[in-house]
Structure formats: structure tokens, C-alpha cells
C-alpha atoms as a PDB file:
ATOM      1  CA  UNK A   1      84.428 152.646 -29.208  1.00  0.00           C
ATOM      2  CA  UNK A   2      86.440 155.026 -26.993  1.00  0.00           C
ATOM      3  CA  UNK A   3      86.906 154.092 -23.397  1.00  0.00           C
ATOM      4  CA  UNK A   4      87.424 156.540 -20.743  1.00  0.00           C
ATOM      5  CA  UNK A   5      89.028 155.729 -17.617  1.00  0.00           C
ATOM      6  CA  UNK A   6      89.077 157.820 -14.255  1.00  0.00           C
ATOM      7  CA  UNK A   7      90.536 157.954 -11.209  1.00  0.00           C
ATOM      8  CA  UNK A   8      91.296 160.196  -8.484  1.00  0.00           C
ATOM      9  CA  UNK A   9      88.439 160.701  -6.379  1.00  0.00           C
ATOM     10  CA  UNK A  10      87.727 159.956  -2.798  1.00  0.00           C
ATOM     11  CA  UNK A  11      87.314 161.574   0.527  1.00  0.00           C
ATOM     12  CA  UNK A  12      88.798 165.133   1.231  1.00  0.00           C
ATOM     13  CA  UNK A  13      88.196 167.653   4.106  1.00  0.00           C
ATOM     14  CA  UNK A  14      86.922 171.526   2.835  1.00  0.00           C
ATOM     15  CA  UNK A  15      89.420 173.179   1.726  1.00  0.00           C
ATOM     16  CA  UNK A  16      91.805 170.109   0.796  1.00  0.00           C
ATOM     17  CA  UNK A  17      92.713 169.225  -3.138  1.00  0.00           C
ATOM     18  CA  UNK A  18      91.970 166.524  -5.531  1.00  0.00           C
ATOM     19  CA  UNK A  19      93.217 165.866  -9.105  1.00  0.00           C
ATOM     20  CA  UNK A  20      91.299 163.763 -11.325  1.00  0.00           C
ATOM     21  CA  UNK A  21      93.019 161.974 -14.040  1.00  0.00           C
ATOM     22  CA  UNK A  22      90.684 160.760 -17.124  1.00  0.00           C
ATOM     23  CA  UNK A  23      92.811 158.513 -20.048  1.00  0.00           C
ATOM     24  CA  UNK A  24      91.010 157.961 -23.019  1.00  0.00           C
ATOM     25  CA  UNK A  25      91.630 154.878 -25.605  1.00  0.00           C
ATOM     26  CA  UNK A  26      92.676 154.766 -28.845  1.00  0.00           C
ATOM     27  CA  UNK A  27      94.671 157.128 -30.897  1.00  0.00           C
ATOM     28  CA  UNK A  28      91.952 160.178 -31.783  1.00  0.00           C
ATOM     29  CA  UNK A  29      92.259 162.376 -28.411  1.00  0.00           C
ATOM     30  CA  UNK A  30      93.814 165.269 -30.289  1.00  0.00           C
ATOM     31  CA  UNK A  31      90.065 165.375 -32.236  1.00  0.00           C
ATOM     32  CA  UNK A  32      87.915 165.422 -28.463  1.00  0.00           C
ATOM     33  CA  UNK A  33      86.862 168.034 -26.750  1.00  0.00           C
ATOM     34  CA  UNK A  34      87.185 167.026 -23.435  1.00  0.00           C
ATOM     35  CA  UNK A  35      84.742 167.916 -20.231  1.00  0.00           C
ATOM     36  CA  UNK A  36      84.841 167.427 -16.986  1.00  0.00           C
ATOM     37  CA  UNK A  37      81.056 167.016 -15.386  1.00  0.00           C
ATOM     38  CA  UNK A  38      79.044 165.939 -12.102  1.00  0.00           C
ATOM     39  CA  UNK A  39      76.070 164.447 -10.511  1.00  0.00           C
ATOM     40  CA  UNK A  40      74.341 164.148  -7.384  1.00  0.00           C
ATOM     41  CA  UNK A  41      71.329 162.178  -6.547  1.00  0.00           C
ATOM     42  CA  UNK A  42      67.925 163.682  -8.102  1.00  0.00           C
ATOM     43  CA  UNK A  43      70.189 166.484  -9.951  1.00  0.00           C
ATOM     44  CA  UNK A  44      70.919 167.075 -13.587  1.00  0.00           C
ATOM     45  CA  UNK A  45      74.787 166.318 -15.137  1.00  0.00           C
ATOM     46  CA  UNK A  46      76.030 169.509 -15.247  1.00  0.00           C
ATOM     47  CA  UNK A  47      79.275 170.904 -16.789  1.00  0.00           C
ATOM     48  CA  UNK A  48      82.299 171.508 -14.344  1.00  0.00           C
ATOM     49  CA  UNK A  49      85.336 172.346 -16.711  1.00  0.00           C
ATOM     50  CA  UNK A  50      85.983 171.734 -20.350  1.00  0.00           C
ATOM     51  CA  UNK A  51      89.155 171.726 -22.613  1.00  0.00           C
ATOM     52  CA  UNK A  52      89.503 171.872 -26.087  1.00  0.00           C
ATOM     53  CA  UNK A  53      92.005 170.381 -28.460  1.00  0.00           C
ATOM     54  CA  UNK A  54      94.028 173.502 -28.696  1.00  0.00           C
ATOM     55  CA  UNK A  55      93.410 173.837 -24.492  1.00  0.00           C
ATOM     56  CA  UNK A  56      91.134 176.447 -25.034  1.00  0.00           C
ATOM     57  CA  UNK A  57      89.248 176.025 -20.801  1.00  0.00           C
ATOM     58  CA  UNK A  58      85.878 176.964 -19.593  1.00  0.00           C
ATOM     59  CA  UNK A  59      84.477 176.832 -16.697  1.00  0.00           C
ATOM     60  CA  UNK A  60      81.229 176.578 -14.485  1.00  0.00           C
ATOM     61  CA  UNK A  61      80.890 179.757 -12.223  1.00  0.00           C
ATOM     62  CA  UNK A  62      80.856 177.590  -9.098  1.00  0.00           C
ATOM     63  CA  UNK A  63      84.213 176.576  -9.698  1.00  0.00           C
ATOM     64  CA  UNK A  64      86.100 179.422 -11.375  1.00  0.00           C
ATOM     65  CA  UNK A  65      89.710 180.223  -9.574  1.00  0.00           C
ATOM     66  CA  UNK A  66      89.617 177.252  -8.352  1.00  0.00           C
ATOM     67  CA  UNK A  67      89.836 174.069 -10.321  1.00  0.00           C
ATOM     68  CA  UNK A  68      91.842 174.145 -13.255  1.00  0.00           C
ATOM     69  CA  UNK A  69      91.133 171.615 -16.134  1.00  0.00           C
ATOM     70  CA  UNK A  70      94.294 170.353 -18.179  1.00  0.00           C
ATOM     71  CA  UNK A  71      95.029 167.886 -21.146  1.00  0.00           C
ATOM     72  CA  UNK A  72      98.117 165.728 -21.762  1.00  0.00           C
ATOM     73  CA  UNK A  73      97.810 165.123 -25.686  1.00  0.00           C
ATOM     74  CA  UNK A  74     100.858 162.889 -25.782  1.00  0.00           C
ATOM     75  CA  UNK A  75      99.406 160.597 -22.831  1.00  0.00           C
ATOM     76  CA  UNK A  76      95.308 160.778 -24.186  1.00  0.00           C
ATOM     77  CA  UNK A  77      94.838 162.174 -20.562  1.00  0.00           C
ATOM     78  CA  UNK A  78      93.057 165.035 -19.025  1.00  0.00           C
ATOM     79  CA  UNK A  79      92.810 166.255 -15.901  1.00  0.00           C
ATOM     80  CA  UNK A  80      90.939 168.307 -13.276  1.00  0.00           C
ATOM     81  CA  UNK A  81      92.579 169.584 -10.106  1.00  0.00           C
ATOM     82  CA  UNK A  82      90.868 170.774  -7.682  1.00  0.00           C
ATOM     83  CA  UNK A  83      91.679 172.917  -5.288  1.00  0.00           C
ATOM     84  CA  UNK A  84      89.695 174.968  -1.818  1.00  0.00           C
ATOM     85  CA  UNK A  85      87.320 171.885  -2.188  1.00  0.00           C
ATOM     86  CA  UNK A  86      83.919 172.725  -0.126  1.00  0.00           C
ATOM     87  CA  UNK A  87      80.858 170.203   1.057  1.00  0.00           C
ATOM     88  CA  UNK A  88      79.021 171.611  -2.419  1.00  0.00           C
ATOM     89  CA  UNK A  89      81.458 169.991  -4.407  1.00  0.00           C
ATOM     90  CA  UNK A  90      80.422 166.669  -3.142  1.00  0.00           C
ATOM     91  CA  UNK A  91      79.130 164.549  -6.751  1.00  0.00           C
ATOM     92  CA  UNK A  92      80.189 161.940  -8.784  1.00  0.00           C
ATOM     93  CA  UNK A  93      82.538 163.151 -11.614  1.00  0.00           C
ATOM     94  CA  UNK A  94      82.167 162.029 -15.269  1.00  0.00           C
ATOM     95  CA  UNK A  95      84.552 162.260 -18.001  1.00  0.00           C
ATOM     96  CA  UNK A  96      83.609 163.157 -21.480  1.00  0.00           C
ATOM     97  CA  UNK A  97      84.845 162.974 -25.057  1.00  0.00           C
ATOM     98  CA  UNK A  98      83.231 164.950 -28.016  1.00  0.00           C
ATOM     99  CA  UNK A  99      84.645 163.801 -30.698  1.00  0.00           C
ATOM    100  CA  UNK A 100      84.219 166.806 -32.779  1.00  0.00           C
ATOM    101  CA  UNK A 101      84.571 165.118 -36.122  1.00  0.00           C
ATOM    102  CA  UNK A 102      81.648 162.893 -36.044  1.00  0.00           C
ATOM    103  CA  UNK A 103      79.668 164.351 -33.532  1.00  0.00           C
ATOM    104  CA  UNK A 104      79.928 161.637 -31.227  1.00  0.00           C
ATOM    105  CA  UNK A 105      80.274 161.544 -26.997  1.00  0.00           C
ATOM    106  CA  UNK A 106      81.742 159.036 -24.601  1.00  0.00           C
ATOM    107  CA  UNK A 107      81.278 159.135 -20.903  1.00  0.00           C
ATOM    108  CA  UNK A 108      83.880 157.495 -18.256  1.00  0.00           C
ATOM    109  CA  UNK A 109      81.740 155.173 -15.210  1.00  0.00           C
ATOM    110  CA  UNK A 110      82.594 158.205 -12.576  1.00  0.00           C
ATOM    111  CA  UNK A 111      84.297 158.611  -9.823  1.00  0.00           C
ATOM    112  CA  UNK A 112      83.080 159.874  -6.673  1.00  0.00           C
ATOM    113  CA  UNK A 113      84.422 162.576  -5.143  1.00  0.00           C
ATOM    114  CA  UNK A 114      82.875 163.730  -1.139  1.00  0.00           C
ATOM    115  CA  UNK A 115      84.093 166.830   0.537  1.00  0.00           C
ATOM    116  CA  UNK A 116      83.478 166.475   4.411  1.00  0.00           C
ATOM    117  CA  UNK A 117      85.037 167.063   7.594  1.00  0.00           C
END
């Protein structure tokens, strides 16, 4: 069982940065593709960023040019930062792991993140 820790989030005014960190257990990250999504009340999950092993990126529309996904292999980490943060981008943010050899996915508990002046 893979366990994915975040942390990062919190309060931020528009326009202000955030990085999330996500570290993942074990010793298989270099197998995941990692993903960054998020969630607000009576909405769907949806995709924000995701990285593959070989830090191939892609990225929702919404946040193109401005949040930049990146993976650490050595420390099982990766990352999203964040940056011209508006009220839209208001959501709890899960971490994922595909692990592309099984097919299998973990999610991280979340972290909130709330853009507001």
C-alpha cells in the first residue's frame, strides 16, 4: 500500500503563490505517474497537472503558464507550484499515484488550498 503525504496548502491572497509538496512511500515512485487534482463542494475531481516518470507535464487549461508541476525521483516527491493564484483556484488538492505497472491508483487525504483577499 502506497501512502501519499501532502502539504503546503493554506490561505493566500489573488495573485500570491503556493507550492504543494506530495511524498509518496515505498521505493516504486520511478514506476507512478503522478497527478496533481482538485475538488470543491458538489464538483467532480478534476485533473490540475500531471507528471510522468520521464517528467513528461500536462496541464488543465485553467492553469496553463501558471502552475508548474515537478517530481523529485531521488526524494519520492512531487510538487505543484503555483503561481498568480485567483479566488477560482480555491479546492482541496489531491495527490495521485498511477502506478503504471499494475494499473493501480493511490490518492493523498488533501490539502486545502483558499485564494481570498
Amino acid at each position: 500500500q502506497v501512502q501519499l503525504v501532502e502539504s503546503g496548502g493554506g490561505l493566500v491572497q489573488p495573485g500570491g503563490s503556493l507550492r504543494l509538496s506530495c511524498a509518496a512511500s515505498g521505493d516504486s515512485f520511478g514506476f507512478y505517474l503522478m497527478g496533481w487534482y482538485r475538488q470543491t463542494p458538489g464538483k467532480q475531481r478534476e485533473l490540475v497537472a500531471r507528471i510522468t516518470p520521464g517528467a513528461s507535464t500536462d496541464y488543465a487549461d485553467s492553469v496553463k503558464a501558471r502552475f508548474t508541476i515537478s517530481r523529485d525521483n531521488s526524494k519520492s516527491t512531487v510538487y505543484l507550484q503555483m503561481n498568480s493564484l485567483r479566488p477560482e483556484d480555491t479546492a482541496v488538492y489531491y495527490c495521485n499515484a498511477y502506478d503504471l505497472r499494475t494499473p493501480r491508483d493511490y490518492w493523498g487525504q488533501g490539502t486545502q488550498v483558499t485564494v481570498s483577499s
